[in-house]
PDB file of N, CA and C in Angstrom:
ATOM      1  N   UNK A   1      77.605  54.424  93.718  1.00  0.00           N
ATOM      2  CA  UNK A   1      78.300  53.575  92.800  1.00  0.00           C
ATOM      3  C   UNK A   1      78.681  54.393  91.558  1.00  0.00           C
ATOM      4  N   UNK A   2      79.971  54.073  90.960  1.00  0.00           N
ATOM      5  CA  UNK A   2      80.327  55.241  90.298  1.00  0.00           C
ATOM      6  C   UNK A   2      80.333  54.265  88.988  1.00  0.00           C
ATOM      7  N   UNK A   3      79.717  54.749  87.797  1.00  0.00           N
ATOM      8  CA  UNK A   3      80.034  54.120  86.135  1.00  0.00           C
ATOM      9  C   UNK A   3      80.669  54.213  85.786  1.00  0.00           C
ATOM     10  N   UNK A   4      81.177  53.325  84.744  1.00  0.00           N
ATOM     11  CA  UNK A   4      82.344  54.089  83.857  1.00  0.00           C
ATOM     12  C   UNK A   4      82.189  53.293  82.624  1.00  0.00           C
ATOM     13  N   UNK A   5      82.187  54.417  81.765  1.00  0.00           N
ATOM     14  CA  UNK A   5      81.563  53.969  80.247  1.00  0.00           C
ATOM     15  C   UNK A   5      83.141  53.467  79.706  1.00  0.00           C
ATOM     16  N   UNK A   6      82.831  52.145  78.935  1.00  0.00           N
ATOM     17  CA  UNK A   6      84.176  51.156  78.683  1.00  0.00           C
ATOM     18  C   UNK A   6      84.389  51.873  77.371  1.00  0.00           C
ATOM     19  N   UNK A   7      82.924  52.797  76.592  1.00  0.00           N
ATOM     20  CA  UNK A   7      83.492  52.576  75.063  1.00  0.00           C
ATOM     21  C   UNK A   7      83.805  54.074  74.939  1.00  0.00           C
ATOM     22  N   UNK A   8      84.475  55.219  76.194  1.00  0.00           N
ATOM     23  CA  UNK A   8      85.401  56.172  75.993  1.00  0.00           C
ATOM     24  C   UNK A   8      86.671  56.279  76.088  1.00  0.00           C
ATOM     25  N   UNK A   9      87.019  57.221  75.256  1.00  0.00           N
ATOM     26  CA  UNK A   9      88.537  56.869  75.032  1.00  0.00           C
ATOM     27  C   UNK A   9      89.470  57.668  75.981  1.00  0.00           C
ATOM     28  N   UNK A  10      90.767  57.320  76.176  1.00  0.00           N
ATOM     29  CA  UNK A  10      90.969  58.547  77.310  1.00  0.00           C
ATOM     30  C   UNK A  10      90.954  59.896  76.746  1.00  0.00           C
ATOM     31  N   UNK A  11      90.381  60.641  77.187  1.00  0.00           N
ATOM     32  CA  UNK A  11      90.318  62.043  76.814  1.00  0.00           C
ATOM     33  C   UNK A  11      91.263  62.984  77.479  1.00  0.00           C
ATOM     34  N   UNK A  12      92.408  62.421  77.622  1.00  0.00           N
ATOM     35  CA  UNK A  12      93.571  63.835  78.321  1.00  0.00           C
ATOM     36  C   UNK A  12      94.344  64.082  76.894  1.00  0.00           C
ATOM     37  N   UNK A  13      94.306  65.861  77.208  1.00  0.00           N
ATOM     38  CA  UNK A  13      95.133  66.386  75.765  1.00  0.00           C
ATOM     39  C   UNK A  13      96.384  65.999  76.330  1.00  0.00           C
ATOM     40  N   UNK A  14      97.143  65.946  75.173  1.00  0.00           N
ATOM     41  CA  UNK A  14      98.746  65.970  75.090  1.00  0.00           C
ATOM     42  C   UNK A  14      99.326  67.381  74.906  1.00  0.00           C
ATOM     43  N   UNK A  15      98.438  68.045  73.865  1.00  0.00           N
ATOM     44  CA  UNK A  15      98.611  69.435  74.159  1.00  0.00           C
ATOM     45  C   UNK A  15      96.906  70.210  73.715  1.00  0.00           C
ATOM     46  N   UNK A  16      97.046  71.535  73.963  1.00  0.00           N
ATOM     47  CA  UNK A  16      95.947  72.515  74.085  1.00  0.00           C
ATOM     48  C   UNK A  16      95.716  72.636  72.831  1.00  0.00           C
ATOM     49  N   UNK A  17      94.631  72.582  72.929  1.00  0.00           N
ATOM     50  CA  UNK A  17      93.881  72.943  71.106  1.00  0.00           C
ATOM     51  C   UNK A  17      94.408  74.215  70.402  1.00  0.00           C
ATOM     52  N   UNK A  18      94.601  73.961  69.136  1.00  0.00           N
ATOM     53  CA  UNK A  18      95.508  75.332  68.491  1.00  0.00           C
ATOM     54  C   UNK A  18      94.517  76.333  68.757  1.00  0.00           C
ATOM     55  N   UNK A  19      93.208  76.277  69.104  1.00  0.00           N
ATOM     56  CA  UNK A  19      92.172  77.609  68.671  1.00  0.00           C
ATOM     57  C   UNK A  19      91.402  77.806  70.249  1.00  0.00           C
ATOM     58  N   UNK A  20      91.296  78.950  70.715  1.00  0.00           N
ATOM     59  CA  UNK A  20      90.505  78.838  72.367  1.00  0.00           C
ATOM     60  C   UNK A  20      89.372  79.351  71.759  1.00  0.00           C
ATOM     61  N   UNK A  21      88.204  78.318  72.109  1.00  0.00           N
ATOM     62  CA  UNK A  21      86.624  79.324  71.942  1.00  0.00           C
ATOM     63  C   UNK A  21      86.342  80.072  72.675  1.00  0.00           C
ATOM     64  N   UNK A  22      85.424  80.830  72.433  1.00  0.00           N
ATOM     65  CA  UNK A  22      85.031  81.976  72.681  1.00  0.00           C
ATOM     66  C   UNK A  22      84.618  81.634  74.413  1.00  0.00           C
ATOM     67  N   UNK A  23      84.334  80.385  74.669  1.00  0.00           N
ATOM     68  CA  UNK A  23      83.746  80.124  76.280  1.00  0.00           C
ATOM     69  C   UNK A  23      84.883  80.035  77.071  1.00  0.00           C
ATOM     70  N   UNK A  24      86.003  78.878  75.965  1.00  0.00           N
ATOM     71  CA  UNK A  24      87.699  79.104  77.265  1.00  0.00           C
ATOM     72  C   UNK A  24      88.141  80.944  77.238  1.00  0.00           C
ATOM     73  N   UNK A  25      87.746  81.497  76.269  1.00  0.00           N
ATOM     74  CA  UNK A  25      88.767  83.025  76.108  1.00  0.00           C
ATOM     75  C   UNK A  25      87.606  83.545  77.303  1.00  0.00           C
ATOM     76  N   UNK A  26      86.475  83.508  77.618  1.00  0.00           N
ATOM     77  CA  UNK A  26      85.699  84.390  78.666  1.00  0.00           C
ATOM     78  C   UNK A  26      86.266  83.374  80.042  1.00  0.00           C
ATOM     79  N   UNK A  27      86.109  82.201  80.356  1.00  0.00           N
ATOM     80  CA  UNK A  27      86.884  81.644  81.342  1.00  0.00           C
ATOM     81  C   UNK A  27      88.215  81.906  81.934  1.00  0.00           C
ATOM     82  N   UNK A  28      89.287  81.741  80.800  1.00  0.00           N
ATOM     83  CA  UNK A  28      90.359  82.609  81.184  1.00  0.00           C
ATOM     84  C   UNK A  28      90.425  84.106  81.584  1.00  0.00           C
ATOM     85  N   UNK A  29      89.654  84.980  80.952  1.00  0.00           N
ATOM     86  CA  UNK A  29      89.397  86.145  81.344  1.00  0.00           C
ATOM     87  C   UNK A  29      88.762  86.029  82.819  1.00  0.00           C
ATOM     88  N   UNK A  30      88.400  85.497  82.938  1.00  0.00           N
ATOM     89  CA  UNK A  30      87.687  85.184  84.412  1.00  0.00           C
ATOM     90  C   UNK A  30      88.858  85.072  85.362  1.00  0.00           C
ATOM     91  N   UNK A  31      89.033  84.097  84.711  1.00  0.00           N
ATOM     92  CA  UNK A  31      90.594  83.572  85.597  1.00  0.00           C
ATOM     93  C   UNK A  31      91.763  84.210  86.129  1.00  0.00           C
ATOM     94  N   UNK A  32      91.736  85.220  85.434  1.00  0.00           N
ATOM     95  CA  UNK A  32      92.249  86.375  85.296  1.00  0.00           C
ATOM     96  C   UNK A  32      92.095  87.631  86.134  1.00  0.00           C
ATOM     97  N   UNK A  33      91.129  88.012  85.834  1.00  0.00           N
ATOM     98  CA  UNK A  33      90.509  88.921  87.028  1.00  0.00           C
ATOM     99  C   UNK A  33      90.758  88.181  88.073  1.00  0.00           C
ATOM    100  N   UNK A  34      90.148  86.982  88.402  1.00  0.00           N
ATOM    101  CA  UNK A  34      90.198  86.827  89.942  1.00  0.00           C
ATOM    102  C   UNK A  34      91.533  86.372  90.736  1.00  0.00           C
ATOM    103  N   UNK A  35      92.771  85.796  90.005  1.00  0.00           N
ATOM    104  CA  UNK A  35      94.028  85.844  90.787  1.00  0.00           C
ATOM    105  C   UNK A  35      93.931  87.246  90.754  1.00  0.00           C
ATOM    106  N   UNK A  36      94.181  88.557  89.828  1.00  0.00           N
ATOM    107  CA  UNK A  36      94.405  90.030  90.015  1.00  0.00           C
ATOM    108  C   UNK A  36      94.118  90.322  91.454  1.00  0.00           C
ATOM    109  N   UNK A  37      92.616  90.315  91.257  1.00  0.00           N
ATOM    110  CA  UNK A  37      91.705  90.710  92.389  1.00  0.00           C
ATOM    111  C   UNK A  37      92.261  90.117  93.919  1.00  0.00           C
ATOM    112  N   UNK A  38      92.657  88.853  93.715  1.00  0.00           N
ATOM    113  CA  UNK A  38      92.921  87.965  94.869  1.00  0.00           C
ATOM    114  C   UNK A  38      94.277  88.111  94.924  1.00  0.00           C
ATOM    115  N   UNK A  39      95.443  88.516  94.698  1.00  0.00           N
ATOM    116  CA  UNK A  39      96.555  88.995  94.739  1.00  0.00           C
ATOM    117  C   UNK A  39      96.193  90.898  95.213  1.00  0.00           C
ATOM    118  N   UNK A  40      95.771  91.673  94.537  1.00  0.00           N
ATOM    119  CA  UNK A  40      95.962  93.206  94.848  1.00  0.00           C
ATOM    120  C   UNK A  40      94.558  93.025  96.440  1.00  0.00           C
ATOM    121  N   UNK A  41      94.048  91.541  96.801  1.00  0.00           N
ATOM    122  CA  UNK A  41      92.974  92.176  98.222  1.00  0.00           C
ATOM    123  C   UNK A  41      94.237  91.368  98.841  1.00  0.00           C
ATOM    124  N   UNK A  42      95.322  90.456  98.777  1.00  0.00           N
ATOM    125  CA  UNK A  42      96.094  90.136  99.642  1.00  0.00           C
ATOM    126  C   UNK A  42      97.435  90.828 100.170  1.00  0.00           C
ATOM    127  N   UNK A  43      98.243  91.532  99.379  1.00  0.00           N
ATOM    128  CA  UNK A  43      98.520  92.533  99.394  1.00  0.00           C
ATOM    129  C   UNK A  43      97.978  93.590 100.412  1.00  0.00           C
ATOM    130  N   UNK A  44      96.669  94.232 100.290  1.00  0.00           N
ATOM    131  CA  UNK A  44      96.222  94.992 101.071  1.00  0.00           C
ATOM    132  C   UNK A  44      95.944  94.469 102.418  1.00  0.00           C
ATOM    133  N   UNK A  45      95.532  93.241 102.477  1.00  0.00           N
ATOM    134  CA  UNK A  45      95.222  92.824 103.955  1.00  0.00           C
ATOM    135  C   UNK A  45      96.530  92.632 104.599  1.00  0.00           C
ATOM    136  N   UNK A  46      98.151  92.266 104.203  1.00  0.00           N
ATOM    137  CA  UNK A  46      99.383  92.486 104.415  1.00  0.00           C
ATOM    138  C   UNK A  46     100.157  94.366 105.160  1.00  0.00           C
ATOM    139  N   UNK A  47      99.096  94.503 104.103  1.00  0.00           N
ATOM    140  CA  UNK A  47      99.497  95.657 104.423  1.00  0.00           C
ATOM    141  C   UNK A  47      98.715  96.500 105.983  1.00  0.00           C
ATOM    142  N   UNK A  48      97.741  95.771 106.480  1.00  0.00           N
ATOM    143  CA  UNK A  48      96.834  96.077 107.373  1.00  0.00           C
ATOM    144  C   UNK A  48      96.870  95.216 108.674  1.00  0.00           C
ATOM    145  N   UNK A  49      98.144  94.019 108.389  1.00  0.00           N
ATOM    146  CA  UNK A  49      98.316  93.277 109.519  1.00  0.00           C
ATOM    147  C   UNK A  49      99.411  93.876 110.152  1.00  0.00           C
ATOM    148  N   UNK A  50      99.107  93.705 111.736  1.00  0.00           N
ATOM    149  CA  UNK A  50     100.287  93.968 113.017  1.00  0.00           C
ATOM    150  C   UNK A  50     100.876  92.423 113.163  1.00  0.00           C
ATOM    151  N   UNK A  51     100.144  91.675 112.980  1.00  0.00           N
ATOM    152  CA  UNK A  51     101.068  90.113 113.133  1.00  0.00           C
ATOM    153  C   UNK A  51     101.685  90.267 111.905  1.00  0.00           C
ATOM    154  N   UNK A  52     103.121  89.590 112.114  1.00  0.00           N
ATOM    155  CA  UNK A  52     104.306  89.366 111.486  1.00  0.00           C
ATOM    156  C   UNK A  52     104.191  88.130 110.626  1.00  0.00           C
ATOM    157  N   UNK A  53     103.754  87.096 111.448  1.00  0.00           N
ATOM    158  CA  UNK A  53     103.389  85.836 110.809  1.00  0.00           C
ATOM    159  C   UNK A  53     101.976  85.817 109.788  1.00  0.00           C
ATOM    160  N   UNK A  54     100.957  86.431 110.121  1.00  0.00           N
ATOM    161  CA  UNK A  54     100.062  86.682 109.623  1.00  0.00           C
ATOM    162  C   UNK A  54     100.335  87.741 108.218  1.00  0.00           C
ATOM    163  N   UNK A  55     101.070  88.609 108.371  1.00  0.00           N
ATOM    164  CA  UNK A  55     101.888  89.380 107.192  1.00  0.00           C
ATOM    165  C   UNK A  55     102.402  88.627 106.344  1.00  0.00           C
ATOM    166  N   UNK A  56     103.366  87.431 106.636  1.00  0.00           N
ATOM    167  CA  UNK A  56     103.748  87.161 105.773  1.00  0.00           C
ATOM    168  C   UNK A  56     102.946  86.146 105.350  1.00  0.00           C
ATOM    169  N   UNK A  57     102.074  85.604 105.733  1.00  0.00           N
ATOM    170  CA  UNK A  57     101.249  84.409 104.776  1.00  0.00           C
ATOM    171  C   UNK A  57     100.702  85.520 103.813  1.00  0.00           C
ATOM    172  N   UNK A  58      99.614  86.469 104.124  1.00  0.00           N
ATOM    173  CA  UNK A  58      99.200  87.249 103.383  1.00  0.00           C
ATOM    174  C   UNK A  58     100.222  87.622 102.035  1.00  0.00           C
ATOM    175  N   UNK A  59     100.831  88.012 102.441  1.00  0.00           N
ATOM    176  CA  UNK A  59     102.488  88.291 101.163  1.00  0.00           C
ATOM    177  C   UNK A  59     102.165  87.189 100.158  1.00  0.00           C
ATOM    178  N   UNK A  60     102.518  85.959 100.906  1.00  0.00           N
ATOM    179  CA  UNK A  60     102.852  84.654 100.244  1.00  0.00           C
ATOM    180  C   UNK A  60     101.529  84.191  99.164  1.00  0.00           C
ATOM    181  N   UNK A  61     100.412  84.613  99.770  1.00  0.00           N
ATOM    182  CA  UNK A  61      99.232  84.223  98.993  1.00  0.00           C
ATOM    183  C   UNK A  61      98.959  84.972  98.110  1.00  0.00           C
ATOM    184  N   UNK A  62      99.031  86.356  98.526  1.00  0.00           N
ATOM    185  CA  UNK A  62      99.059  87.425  97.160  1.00  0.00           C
ATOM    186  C   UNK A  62     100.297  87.367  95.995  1.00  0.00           C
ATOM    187  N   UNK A  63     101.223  87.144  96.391  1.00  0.00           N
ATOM    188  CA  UNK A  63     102.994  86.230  95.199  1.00  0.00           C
ATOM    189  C   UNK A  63     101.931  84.952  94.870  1.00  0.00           C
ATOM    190  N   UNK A  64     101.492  84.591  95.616  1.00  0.00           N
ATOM    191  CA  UNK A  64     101.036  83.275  94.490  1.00  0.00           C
ATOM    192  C   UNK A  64      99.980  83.185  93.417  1.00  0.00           C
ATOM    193  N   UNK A  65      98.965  84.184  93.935  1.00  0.00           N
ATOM    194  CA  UNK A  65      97.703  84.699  93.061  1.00  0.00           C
ATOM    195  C   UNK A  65      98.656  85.657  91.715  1.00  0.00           C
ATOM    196  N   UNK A  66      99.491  86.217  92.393  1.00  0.00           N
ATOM    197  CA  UNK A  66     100.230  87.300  91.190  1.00  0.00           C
ATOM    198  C   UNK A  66     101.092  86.056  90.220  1.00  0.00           C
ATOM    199  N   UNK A  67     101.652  85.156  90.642  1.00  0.00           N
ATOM    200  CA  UNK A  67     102.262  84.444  89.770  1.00  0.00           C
ATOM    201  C   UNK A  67     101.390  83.479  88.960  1.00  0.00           C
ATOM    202  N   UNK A  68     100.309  83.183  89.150  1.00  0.00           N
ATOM    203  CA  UNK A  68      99.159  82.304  88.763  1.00  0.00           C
ATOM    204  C   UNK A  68      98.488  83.353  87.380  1.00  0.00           C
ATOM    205  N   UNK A  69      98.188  84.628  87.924  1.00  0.00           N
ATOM    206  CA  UNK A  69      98.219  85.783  86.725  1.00  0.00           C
ATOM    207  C   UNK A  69      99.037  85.625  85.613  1.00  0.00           C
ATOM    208  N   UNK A  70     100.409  85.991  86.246  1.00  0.00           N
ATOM    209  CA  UNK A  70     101.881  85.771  85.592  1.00  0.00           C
ATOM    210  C   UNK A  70     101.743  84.431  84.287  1.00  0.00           C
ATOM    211  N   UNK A  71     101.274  83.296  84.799  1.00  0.00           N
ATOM    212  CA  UNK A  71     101.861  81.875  83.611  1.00  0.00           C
ATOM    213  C   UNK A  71     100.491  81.965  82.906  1.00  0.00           C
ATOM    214  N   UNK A  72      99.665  82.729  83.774  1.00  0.00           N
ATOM    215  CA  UNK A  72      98.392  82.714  82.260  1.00  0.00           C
ATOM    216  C   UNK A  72      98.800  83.231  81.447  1.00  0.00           C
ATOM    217  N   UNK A  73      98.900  84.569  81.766  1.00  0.00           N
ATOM    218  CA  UNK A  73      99.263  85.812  81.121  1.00  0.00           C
ATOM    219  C   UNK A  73     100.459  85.117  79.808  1.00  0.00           C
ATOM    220  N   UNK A  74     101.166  84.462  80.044  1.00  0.00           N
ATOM    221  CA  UNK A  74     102.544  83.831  79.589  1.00  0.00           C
ATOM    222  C   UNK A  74     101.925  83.065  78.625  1.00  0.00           C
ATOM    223  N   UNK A  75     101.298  82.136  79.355  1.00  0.00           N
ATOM    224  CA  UNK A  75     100.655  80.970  78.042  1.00  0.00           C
ATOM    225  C   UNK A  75      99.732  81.797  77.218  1.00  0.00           C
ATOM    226  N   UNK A  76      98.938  82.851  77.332  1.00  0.00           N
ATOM    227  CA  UNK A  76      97.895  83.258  76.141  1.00  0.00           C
ATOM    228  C   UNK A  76      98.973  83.889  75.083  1.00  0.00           C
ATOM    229  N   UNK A  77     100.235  84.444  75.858  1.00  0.00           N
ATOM    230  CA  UNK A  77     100.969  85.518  74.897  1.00  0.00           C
ATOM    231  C   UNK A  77     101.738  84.212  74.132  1.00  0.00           C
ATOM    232  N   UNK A  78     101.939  83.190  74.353  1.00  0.00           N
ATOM    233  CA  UNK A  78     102.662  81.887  73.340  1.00  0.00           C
ATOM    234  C   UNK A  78     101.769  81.307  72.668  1.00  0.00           C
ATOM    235  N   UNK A  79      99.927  81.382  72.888  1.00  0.00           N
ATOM    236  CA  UNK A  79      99.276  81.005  72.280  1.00  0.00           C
ATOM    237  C   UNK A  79      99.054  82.207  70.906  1.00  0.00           C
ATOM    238  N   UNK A  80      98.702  83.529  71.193  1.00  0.00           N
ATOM    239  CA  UNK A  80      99.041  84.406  70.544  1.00  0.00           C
ATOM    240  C   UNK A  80     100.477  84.764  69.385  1.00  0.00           C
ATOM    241  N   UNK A  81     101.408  84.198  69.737  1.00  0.00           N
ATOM    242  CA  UNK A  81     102.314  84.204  69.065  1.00  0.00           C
ATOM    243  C   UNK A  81     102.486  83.092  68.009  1.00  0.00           C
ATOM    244  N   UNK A  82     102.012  81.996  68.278  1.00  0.00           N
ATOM    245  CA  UNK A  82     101.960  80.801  67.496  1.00  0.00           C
ATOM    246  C   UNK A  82     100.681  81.169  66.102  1.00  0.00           C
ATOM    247  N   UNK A  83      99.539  81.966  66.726  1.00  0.00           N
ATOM    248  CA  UNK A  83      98.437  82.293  65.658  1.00  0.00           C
ATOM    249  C   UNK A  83      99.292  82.805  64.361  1.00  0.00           C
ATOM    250  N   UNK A  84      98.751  82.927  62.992  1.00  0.00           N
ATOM    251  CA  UNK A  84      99.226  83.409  62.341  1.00  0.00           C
ATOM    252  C   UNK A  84      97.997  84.035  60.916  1.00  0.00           C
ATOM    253  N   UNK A  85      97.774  85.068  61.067  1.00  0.00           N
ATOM    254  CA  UNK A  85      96.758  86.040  60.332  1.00  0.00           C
ATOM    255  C   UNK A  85      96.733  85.016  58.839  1.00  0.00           C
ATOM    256  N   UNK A  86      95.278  84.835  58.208  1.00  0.00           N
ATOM    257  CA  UNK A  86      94.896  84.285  57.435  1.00  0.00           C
ATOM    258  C   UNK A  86      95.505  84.924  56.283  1.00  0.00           C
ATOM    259  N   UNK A  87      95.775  86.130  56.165  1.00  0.00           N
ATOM    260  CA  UNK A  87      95.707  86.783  54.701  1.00  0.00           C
ATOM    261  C   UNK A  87      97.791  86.743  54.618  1.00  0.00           C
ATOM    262  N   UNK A  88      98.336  86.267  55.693  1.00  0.00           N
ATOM    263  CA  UNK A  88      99.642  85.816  55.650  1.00  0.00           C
ATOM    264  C   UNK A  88     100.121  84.534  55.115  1.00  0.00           C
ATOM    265  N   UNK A  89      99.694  83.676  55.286  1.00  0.00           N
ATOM    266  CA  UNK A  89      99.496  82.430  54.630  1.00  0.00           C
ATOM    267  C   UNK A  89      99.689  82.083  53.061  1.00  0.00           C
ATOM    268  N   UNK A  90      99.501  82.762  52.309  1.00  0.00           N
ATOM    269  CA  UNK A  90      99.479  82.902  50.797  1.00  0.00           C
ATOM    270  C   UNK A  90     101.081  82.101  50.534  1.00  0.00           C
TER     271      UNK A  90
END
């Protein structure tokens, strides 16, 4: 039987908190490494298949781990760009 507390509010952001703590910046880093990792071992197993069909899923999964890299990579550099150094502010 599943609860559900009446006196929470919905908790979905509308958008991402201006500031990532220190636990989302090691998570994303995580996140990170492992599409890399899981894109450059798919790739290689592509590169080690004689099936054609089997080649190209491999392809397809490593493009998708690399593009999953890709929009992180994208969103930290727009989160980064939006920051603006304290001693600028004046």
């Amino acid at each position: 039987m599943q609860q559900q507390n009446m006196n929470m509010p919905n908790m979905n952001m509308q958008q991402p908190p201006g500031v990532i703590s220190t636990k989302d910046s090691l998570y994303l880093t995580d996140m990170m490494s492992w599409n890399l990792l899981s894109a450059k071992k798919a790739h290689f197993f592509a590169q080690q298949c004689q099936d054609p069909e089997l080649k190209a899923e491999a392809e397809k999964c490593g493009h998708m781990h690399q593009r999953h890299y890709q929009q992180l990579l994208q969103h930290l550099g727009q989160h980064a760009n939006q920051q603006q150094p304290l001693n600028n502010m004046q």
